[in-house]
Structure formats: C-alpha cells, structure tokens
C-alpha atoms as a PDB file:
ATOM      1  CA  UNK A   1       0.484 102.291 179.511  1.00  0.00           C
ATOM      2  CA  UNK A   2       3.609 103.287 180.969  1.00  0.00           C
ATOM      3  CA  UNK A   3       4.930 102.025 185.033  1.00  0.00           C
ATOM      4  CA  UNK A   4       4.971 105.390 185.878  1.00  0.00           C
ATOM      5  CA  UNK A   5       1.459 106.471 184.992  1.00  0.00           C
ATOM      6  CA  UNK A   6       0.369 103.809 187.193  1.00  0.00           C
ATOM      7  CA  UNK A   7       2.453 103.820 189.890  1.00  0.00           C
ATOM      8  CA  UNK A   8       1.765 107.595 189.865  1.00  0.00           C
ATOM      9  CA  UNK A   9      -2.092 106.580 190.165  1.00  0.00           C
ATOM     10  CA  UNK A  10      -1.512 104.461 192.978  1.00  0.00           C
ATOM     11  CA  UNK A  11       0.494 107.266 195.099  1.00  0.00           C
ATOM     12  CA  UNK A  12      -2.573 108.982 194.555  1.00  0.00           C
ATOM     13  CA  UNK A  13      -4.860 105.942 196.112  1.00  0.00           C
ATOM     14  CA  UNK A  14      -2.052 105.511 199.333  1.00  0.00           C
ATOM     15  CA  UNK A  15       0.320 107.630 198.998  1.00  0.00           C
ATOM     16  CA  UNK A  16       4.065 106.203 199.019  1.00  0.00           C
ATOM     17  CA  UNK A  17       5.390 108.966 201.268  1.00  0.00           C
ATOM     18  CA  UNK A  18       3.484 107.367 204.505  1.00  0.00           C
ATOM     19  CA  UNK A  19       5.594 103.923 204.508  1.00  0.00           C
ATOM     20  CA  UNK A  20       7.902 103.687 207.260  1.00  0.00           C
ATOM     21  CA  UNK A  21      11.467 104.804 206.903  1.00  0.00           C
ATOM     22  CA  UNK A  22      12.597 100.960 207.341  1.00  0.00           C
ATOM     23  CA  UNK A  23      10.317 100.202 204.187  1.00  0.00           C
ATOM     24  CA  UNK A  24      10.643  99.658 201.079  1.00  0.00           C
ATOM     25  CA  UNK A  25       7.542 100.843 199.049  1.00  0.00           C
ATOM     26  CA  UNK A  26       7.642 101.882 195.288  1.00  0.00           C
ATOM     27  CA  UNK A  27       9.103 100.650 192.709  1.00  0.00           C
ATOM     28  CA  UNK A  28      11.214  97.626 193.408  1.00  0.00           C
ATOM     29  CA  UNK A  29      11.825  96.057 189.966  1.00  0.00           C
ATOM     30  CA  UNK A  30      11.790  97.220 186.688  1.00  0.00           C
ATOM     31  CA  UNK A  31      11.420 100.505 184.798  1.00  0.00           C
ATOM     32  CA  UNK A  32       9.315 103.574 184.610  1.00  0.00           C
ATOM     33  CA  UNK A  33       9.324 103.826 180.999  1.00  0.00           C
ATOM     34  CA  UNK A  34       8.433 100.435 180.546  1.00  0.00           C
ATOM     35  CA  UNK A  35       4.547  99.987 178.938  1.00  0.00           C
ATOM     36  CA  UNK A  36       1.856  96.897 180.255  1.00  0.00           C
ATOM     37  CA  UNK A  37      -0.863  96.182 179.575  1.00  0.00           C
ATOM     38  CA  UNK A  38      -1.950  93.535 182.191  1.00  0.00           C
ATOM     39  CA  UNK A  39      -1.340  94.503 186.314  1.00  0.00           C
ATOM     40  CA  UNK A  40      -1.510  91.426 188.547  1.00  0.00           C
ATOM     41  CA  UNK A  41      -1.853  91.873 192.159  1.00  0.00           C
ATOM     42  CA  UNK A  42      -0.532  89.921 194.969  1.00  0.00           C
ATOM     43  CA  UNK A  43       0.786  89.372 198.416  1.00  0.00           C
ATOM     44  CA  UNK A  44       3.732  88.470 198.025  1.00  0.00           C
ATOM     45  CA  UNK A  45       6.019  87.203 195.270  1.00  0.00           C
ATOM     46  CA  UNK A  46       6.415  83.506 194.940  1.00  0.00           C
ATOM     47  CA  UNK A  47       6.827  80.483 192.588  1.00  0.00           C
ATOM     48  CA  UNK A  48       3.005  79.974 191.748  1.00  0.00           C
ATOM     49  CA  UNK A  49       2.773  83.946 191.202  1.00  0.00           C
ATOM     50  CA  UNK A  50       6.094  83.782 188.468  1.00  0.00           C
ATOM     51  CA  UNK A  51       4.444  81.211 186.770  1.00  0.00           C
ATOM     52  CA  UNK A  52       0.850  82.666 185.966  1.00  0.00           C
ATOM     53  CA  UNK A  53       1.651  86.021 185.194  1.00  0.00           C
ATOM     54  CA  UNK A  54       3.015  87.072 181.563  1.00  0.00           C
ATOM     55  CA  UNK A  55       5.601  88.739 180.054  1.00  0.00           C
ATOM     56  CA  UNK A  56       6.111  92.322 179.650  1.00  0.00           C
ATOM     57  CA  UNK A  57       3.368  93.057 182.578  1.00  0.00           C
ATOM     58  CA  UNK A  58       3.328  94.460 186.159  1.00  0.00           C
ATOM     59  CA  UNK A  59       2.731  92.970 189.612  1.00  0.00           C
ATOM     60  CA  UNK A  60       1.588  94.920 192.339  1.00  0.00           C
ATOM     61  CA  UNK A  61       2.289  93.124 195.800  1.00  0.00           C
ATOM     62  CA  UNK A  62       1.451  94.282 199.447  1.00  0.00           C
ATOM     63  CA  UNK A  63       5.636  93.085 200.784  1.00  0.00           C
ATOM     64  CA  UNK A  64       8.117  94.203 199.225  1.00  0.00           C
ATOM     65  CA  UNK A  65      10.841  91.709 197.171  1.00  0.00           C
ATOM     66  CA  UNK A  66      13.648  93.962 198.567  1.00  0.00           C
ATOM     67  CA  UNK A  67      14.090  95.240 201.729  1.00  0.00           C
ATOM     68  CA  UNK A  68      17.949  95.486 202.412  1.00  0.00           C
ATOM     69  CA  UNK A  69      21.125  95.796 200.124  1.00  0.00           C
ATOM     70  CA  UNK A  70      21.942  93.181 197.874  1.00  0.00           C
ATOM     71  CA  UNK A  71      25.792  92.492 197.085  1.00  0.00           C
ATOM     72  CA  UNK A  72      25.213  90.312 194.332  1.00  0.00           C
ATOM     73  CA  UNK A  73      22.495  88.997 191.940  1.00  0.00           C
ATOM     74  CA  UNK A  74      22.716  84.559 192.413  1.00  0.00           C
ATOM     75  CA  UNK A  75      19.624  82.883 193.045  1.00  0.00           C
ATOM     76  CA  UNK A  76      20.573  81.600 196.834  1.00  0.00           C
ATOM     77  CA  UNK A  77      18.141  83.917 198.718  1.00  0.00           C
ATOM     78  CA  UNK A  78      14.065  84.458 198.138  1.00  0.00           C
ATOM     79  CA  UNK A  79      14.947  87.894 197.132  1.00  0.00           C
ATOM     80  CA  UNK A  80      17.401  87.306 194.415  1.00  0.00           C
ATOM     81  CA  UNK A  81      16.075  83.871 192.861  1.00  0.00           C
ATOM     82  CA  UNK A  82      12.414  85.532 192.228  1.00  0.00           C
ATOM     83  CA  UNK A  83      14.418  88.736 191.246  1.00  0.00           C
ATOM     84  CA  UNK A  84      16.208  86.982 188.358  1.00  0.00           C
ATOM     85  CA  UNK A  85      12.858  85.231 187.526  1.00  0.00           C
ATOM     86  CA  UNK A  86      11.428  89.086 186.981  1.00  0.00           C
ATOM     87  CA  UNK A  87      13.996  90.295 185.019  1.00  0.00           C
ATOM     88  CA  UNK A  88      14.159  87.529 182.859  1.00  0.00           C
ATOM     89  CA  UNK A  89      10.188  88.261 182.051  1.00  0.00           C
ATOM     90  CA  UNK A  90      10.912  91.779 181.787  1.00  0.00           C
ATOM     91  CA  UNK A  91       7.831  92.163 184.281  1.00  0.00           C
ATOM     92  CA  UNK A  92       8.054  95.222 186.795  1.00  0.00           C
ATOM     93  CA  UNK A  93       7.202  94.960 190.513  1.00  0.00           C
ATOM     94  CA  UNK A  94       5.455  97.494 192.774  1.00  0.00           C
ATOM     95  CA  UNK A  95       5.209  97.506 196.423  1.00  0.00           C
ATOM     96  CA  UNK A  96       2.478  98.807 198.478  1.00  0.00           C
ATOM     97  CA  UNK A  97       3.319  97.895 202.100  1.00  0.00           C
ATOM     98  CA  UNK A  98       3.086 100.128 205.141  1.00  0.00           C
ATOM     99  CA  UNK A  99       1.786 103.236 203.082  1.00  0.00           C
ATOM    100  CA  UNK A 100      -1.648 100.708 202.099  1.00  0.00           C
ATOM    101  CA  UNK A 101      -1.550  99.350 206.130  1.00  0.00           C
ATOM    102  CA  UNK A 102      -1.956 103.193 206.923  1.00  0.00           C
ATOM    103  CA  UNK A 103      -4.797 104.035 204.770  1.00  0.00           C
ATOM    104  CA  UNK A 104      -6.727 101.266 204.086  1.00  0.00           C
ATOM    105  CA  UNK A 105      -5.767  97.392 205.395  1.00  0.00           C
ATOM    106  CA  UNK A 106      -6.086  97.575 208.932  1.00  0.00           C
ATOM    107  CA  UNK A 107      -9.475  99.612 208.548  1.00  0.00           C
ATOM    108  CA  UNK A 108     -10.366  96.981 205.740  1.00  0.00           C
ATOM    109  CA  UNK A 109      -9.870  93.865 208.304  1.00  0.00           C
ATOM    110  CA  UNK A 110     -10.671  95.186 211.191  1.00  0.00           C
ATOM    111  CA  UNK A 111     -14.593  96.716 209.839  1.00  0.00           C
ATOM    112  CA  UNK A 112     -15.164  94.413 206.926  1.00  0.00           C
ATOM    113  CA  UNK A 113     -13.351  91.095 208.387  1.00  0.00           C
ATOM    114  CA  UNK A 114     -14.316  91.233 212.079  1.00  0.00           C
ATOM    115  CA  UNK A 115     -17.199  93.780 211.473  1.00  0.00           C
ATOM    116  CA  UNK A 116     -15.725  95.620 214.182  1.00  0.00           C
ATOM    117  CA  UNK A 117     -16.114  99.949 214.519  1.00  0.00           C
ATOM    118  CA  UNK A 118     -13.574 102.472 215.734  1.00  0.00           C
ATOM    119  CA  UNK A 119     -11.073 104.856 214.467  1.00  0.00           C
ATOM    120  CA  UNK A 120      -7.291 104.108 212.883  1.00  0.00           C
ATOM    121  CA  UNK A 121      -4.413 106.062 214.735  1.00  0.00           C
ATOM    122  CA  UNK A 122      -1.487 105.435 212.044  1.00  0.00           C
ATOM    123  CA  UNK A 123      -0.638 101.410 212.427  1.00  0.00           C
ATOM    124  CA  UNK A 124      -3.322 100.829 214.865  1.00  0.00           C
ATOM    125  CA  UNK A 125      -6.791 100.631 214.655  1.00  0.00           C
ATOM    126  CA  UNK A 126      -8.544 100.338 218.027  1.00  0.00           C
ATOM    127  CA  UNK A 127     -12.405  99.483 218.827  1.00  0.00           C
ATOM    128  CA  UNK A 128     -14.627  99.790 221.939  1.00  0.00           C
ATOM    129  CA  UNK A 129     -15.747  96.032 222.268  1.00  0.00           C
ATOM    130  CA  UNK A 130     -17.130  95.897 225.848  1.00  0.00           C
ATOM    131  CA  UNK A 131     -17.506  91.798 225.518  1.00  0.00           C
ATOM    132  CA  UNK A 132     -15.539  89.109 227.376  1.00  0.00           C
ATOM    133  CA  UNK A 133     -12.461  87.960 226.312  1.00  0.00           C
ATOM    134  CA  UNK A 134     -13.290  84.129 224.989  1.00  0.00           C
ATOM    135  CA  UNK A 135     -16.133  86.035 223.604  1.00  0.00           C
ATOM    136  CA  UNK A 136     -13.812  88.108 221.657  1.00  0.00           C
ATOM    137  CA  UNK A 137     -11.678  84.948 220.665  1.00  0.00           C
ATOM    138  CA  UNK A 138     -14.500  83.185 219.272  1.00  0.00           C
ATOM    139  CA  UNK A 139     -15.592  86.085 217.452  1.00  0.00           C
ATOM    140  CA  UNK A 140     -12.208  86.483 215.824  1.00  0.00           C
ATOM    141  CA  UNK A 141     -12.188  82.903 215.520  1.00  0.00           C
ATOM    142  CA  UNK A 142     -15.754  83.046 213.431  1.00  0.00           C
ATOM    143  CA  UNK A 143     -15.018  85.639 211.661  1.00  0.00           C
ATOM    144  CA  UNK A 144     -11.626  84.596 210.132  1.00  0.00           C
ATOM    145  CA  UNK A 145     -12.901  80.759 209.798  1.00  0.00           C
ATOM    146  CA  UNK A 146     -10.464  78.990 212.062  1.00  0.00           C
ATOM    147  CA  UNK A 147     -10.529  76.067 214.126  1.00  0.00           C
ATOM    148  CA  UNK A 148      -7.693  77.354 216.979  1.00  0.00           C
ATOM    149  CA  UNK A 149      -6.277  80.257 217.870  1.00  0.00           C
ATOM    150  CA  UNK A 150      -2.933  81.474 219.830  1.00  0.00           C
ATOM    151  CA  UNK A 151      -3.784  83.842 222.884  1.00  0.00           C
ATOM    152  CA  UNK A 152      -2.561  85.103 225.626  1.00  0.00           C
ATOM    153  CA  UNK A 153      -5.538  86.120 228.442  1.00  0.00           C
ATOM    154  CA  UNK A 154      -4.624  88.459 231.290  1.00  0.00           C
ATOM    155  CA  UNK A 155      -8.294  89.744 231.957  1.00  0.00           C
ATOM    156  CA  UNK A 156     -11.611  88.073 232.096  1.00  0.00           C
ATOM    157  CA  UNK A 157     -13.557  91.258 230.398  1.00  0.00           C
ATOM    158  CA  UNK A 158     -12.332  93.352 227.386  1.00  0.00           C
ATOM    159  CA  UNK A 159     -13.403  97.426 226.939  1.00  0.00           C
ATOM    160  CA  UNK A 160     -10.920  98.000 224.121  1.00  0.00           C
ATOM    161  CA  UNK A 161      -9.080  96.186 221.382  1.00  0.00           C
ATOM    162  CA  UNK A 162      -6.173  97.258 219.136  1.00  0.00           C
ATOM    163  CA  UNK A 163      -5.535  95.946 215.589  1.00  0.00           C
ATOM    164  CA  UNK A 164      -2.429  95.769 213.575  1.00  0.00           C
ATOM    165  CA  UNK A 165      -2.374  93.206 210.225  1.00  0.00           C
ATOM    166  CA  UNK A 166       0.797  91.288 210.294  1.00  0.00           C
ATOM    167  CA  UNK A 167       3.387  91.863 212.305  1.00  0.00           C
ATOM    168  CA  UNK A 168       2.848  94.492 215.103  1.00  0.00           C
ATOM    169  CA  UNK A 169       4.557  93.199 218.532  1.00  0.00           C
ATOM    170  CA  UNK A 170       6.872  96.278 217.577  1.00  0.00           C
ATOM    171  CA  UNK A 171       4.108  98.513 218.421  1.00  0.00           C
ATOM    172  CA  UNK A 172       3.502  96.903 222.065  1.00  0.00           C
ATOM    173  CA  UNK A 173       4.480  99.604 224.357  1.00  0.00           C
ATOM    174  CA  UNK A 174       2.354 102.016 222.825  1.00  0.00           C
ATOM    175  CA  UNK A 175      -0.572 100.211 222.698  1.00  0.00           C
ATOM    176  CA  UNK A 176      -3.713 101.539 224.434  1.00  0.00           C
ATOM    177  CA  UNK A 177      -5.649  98.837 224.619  1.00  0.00           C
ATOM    178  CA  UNK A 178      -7.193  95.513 226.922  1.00  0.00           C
ATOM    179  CA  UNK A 179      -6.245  93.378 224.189  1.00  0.00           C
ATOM    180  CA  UNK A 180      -3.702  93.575 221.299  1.00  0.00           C
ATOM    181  CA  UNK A 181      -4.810  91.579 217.748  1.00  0.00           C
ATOM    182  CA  UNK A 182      -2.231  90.641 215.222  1.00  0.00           C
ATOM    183  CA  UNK A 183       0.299  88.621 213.814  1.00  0.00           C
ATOM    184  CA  UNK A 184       3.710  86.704 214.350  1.00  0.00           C
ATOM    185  CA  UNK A 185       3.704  87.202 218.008  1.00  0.00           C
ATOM    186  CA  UNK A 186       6.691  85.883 219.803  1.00  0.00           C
ATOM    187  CA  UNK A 187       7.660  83.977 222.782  1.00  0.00           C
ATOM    188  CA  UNK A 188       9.558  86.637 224.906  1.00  0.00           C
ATOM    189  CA  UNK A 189       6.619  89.284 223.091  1.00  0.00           C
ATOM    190  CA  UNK A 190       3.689  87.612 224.921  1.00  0.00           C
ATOM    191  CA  UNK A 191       5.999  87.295 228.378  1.00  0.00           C
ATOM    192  CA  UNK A 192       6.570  91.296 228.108  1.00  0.00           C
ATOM    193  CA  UNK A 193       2.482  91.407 226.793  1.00  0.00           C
ATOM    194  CA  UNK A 194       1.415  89.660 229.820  1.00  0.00           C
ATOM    195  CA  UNK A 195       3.664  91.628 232.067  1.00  0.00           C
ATOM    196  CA  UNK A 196       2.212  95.191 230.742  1.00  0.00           C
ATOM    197  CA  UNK A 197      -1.408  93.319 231.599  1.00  0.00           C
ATOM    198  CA  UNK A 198      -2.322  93.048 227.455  1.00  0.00           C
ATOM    199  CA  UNK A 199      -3.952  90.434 226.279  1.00  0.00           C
ATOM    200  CA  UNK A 200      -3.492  89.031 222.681  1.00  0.00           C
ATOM    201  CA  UNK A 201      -4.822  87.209 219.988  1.00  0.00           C
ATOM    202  CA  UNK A 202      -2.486  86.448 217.173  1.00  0.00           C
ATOM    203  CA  UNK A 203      -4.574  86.511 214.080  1.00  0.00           C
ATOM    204  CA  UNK A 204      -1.240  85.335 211.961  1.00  0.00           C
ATOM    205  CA  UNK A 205       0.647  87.421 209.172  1.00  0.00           C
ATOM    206  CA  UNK A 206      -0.714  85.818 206.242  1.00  0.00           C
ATOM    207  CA  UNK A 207      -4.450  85.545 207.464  1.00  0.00           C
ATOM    208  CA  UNK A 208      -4.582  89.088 208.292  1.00  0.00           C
ATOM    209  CA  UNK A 209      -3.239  90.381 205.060  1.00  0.00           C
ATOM    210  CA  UNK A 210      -4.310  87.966 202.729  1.00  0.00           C
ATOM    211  CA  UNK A 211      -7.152  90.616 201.682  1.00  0.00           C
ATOM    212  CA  UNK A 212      -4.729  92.813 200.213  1.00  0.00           C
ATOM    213  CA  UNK A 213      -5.427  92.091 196.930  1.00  0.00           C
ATOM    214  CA  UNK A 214      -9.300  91.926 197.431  1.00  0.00           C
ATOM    215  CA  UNK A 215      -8.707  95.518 198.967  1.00  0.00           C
ATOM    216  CA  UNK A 216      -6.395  97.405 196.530  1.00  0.00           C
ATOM    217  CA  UNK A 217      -8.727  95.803 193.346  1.00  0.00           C
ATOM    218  CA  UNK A 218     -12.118  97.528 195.115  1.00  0.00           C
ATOM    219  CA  UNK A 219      -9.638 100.754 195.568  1.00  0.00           C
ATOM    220  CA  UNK A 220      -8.447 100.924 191.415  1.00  0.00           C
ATOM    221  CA  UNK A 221     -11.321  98.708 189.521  1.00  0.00           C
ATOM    222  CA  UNK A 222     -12.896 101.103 187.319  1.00  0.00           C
ATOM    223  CA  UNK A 223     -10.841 104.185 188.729  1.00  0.00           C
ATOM    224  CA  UNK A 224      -7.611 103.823 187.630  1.00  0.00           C
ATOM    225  CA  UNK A 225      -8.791 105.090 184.301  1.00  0.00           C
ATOM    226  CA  UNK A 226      -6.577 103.116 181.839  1.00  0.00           C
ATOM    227  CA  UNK A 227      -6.415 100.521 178.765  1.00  0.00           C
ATOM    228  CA  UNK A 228      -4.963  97.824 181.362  1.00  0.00           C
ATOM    229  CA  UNK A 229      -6.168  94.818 182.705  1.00  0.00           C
ATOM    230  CA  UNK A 230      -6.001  93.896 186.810  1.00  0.00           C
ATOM    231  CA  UNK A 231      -5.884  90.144 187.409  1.00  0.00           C
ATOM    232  CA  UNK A 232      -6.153  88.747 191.297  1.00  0.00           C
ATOM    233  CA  UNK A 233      -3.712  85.964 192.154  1.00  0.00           C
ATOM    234  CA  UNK A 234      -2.058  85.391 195.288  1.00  0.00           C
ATOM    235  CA  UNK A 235       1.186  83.905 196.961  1.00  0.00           C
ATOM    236  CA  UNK A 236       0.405  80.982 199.358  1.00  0.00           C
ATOM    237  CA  UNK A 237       0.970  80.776 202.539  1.00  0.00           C
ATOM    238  CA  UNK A 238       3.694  79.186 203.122  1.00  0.00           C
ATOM    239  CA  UNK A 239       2.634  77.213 206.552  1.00  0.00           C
ATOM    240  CA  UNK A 240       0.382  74.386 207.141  1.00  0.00           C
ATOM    241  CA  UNK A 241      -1.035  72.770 210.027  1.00  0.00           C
ATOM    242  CA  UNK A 242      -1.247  68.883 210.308  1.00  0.00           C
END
C-alpha cells in the first residue's frame, strides 16, 4: 500500500487542513509513492521508537519531527539525528498534531481519562464541574494515577473547567473558565493565571497526550480498509522524578 493512500485515509479521520498555521502536520518524511506494509504509531520520534520499527514501513506520530527550516542535514539537533536515522531505513513519517487535538484528543482525555462531560470549542474543551477545587485536583490526580500535582488555586469552589492536552498557556486569555487544565505551564504563565483569577492544574505534556496512540488505533483498526499492519509503540517520556 502506497503513503498516499493512507495518509489520504487519515485526512479523512482528522482532516490535515484544521492544524494550526504554525504546524506542521502531513507528511514530514519520506515519499508518497513509497509502498508499506506495517504502520507504527507513536508520540513522538525517539531512539527506542528507531530501533523497533522496520525497514521500508511508516510511523504515524502525534508531534511533528520538523517544525522549522533546516539549513543542513548533521545529526547535532533531535530533528536532524532521528531524520538521518529515517532516511537511512527508508521509513516515512506522518504527523497528526493539532488537526487530531481538534477532533478527537482533548475530547478523548477529557471524557474517557477524567470521565468528565461537556462540549469542545476548537483547542478547548470545557465542562460544568460544580465541585471544589482540591476536589477537582484529586480527581485529576485519581484519574491520571499520580502521586503530586502542580496547581495554582485562586478560588475555593469550581463551576467550570477548561481542557487543553499539552501545551495550552497560549490559549490563557481566552479561556472561559474557573480553572484551566493542561500542560507545561510556566512561571510568569501561572503569575498572569492568578492575576486573571484562573486557577490551574498542570496535567503535564506527555501525560496528557500519551493516549494518542491508544486514540488514533480505536479511530483506523478495522476501518482503514487495507493489507497493512498497525503496531502501538511509544516514545518515552523523557522526565523522571526522584
């Protein structure tokens, strides 16, 4: 099967027109024409992920490998060295980033993983929780299985809750919400947060989107139609606590 029937297929599932224009959805490696057999799908593109999958196949990861220009092809950047690694395996890469956030991720984590209800408005997905707001932390806290949490509290009692996967601080000043979930939250982010009266909860880049590959399998298992096989791996994450 050719890289264009598929990737065709999965602009059909989320289509690659919705990413953001700072995005880099699509094709990122490889060639159209090229035929696989075996699609692996990922997170992200790293050492352990090179190493499992075989030749002459097709990875499918939720970040992109590229994002801005590249001057020249030497392995001194995470871009380029894992780029090299592709090409020399003659294995194409597809991203599905902000287009897959849009449609399905954020709805994904924030019904299935938090069994929270609501309705998605483009990046955000916001819920009617009416609970307190260490209530909400240790619900978030249960339902993602960990032992501490970065917050920020401004209010004892939380009506509503807004939900962006990985990295939304960008988002802040539109945010309609009590309280403000997601990931990568900085310093000078929670000061401005706390200023506009939002709580948050940063429920970490990585932890959030980790289901990516768990989602886009359930969207393409036994509907993409094709003599292909779709493994699950994933990229680690590449922080620890101790």
């Amino acid at each position: 099967m050719k890289v264009r029937t598929i990737y065709d297929f999965l602009n059909e599932v989320s289509p690659f027109e919705y990413q953001e224009e700072w995005d880099n959805s699509g094709l990122n490696v490889g060639d159209y024409n090229q035929e696989v057999k075996k699609i692996y799908l990922s997170l992200d593109i790293d050492e352990s992920v090179i190493e499992k999958v075989e030749d002459n196949s097709l990875i499918i990861t939720h970040h992109p490998l590229i994002f801005r220009g590249i001057k020249r092809v030497v392995p001194n950047s995470f871009s380029t060295k894992f780029l090299i690694k592709l090409i020399r395996k003659n294995v194409s890469l597809i991203a599905m980033h902000t287009n897959f956030d849009k449609t399905h991720l954020n709805n994904y984590f924030a019904t299935k993983v938090l069994g929270l209800s609501g309705v998605a408005e483009d990046f955000v997905f916001y819920s009617d929780v009416f609970m307190s707001f260490d209530e909400l932390v240790n619900l978030v806290k249960n339902k993602m299985n960990l032992e501490k949490i970065k917050v920020v509290k401004t209010k004892d009692f939380i009506e509503r809750v807004a939900i962006t996967t990985g990295a939304g601080m960008s988002l802040l000043s539109g945010i309609k919400a009590d309280c403000f979930l997601t990931g990568d939250i900085k310093y000078h982010e929670a000061m401005d947060a706390k200023a506009r009266g939002i709580s948050l909860i940063d429920i970490g880049h990585y932890d959030s989107e980790k289901y990516f590959t768990d989602v886009l399998y359930k969207a393409i298992d036994g509907e993409i139609g094709f003599d292909v096989e779709i493994i699950k791996i994933n990229s680690q994450n590449p922080f620890s606590l101790i």
